[in-house]
C-alpha atoms as a PDB file:
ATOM      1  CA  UNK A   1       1.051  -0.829   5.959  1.00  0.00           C
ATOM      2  CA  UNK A   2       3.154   1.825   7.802  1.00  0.00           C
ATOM      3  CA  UNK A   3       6.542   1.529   9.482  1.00  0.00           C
ATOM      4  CA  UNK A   4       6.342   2.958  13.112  1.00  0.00           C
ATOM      5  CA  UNK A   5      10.231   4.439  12.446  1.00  0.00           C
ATOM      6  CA  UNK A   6       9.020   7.621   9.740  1.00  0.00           C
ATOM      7  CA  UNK A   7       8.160  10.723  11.465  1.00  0.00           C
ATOM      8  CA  UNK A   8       8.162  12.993   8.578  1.00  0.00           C
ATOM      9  CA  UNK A   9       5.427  16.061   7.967  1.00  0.00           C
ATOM     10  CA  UNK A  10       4.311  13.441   4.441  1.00  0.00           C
ATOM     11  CA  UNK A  11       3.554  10.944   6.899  1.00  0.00           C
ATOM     12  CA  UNK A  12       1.315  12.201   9.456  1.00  0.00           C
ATOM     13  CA  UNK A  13      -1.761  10.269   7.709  1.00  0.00           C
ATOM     14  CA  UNK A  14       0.083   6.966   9.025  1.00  0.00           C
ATOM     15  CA  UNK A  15      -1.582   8.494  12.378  1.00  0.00           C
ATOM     16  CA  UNK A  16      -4.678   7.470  11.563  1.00  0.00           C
ATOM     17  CA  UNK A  17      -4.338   3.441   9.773  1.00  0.00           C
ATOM     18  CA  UNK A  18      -5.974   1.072  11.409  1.00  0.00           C
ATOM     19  CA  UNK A  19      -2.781  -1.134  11.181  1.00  0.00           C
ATOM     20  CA  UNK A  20      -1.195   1.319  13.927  1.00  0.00           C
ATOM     21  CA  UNK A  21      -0.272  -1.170  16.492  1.00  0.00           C
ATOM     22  CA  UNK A  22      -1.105  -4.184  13.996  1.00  0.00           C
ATOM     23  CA  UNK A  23       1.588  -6.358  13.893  1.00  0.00           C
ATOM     24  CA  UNK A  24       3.474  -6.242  11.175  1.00  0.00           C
ATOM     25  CA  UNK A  25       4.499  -9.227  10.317  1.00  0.00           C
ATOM     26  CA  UNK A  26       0.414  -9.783   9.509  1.00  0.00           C
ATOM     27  CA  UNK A  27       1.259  -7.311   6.561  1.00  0.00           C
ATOM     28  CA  UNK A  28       4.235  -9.477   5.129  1.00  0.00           C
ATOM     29  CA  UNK A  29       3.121 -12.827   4.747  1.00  0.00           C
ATOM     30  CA  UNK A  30       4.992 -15.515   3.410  1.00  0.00           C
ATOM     31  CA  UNK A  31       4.785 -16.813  -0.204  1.00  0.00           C
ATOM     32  CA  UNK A  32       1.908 -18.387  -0.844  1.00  0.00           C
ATOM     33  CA  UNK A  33       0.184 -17.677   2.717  1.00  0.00           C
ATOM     34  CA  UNK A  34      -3.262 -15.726   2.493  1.00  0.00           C
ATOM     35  CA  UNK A  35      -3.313 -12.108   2.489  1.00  0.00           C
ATOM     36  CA  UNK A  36      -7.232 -12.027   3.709  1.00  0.00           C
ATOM     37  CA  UNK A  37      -6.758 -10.973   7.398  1.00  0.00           C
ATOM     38  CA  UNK A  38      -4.173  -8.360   6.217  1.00  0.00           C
ATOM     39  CA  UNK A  39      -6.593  -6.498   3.676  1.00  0.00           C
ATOM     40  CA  UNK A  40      -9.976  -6.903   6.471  1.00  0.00           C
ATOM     41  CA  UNK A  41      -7.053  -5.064   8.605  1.00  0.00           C
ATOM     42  CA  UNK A  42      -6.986  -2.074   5.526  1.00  0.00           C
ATOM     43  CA  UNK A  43     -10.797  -2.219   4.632  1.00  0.00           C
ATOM     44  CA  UNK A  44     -12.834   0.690   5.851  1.00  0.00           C
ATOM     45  CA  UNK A  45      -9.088   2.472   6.926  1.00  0.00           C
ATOM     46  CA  UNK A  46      -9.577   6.502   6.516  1.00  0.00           C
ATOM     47  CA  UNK A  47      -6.048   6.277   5.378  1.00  0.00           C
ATOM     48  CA  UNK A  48      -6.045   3.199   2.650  1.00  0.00           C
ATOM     49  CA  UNK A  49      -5.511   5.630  -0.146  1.00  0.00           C
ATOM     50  CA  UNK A  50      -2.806   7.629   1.492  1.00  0.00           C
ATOM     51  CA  UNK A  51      -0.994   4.050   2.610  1.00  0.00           C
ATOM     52  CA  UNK A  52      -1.083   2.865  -1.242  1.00  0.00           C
ATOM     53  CA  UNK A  53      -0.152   5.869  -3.065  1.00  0.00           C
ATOM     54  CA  UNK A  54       2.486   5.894  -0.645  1.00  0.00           C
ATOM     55  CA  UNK A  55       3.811   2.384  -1.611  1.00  0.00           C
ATOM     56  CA  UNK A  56       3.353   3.260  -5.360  1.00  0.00           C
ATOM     57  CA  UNK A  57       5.629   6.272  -5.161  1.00  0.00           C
ATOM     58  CA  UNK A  58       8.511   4.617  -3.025  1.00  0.00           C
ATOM     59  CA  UNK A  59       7.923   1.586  -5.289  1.00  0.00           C
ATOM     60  CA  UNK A  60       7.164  -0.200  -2.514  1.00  0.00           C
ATOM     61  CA  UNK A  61       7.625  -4.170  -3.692  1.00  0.00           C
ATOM     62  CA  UNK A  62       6.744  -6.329  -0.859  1.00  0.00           C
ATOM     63  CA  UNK A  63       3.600  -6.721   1.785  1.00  0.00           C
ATOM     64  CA  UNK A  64       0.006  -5.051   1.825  1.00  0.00           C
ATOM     65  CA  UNK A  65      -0.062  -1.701   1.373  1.00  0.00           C
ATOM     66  CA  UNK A  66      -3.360   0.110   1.256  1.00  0.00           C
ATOM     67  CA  UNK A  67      -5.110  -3.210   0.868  1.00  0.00           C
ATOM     68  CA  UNK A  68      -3.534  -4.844  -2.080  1.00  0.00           C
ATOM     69  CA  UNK A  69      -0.782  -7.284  -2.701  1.00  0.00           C
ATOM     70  CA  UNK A  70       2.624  -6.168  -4.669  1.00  0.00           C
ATOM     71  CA  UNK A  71       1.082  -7.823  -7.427  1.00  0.00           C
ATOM     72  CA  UNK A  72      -2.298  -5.612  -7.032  1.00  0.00           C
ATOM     73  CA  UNK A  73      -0.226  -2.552  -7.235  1.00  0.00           C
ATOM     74  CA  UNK A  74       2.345  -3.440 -10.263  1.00  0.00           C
ATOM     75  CA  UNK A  75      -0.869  -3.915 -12.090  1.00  0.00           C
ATOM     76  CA  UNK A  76      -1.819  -0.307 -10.558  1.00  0.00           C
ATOM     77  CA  UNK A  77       2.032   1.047 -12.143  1.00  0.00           C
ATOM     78  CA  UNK A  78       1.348  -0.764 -15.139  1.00  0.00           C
ATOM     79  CA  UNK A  79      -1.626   0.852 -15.709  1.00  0.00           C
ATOM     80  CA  UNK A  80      -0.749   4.223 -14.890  1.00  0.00           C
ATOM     81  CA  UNK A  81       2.360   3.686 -16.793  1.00  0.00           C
ATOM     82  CA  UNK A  82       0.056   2.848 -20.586  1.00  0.00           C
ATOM     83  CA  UNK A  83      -2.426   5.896 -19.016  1.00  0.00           C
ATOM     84  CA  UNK A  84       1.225   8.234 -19.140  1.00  0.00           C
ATOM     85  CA  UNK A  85       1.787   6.685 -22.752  1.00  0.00           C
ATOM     86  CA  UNK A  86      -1.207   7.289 -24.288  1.00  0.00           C
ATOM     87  CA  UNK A  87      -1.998  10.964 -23.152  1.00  0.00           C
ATOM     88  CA  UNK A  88       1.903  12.133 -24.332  1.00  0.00           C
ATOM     89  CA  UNK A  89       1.146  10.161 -28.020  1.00  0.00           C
ATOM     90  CA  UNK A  90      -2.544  11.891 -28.333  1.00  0.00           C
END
């Protein structure tokens, strides 16, 4: 998911999501509420893997972001987290 308000040179892939124009609020559903037309919104993007590395490094804790749920992607920084661990103890 991209907000329309960051210009930066790190952000030109936002350019090319297929959520450009979406709106929004489709990416931030409410508690419980489905998530399905959200992620059909991020499948097939060019840009899906740009979009969620870009939520994992701002720690990015609410809404769809390159197709997965916040709880999709803290089991992403988990992950990566015991990958980190393990390569510094071997």
């Amino acid at each position: 998911m991209l907000h329309a308000t960051e210009t930066t040179a790190e952000t030109t892939w936002q350019d090319y999501a297929n959520c450009l124009g979406v709106d929004p609020d489709l990416f931030f559903p409410e508690r419980g509420a489905s998530t399905r037309e959200a992620k059909e919104v991020c499948r097939g993007c060019v840009v899906r893997e740009d979009c969620l590395e870009f939520a994992l490094a701002n720690g990015e804790k609410f809404g769809i972001w390159g197709g997965m749920s916040e709880r999709e992607r803290r089991r992403i920084r988990r992950a990566r987290a015991m990958a980190r661990r393990a390569a510094a103890t071997a």
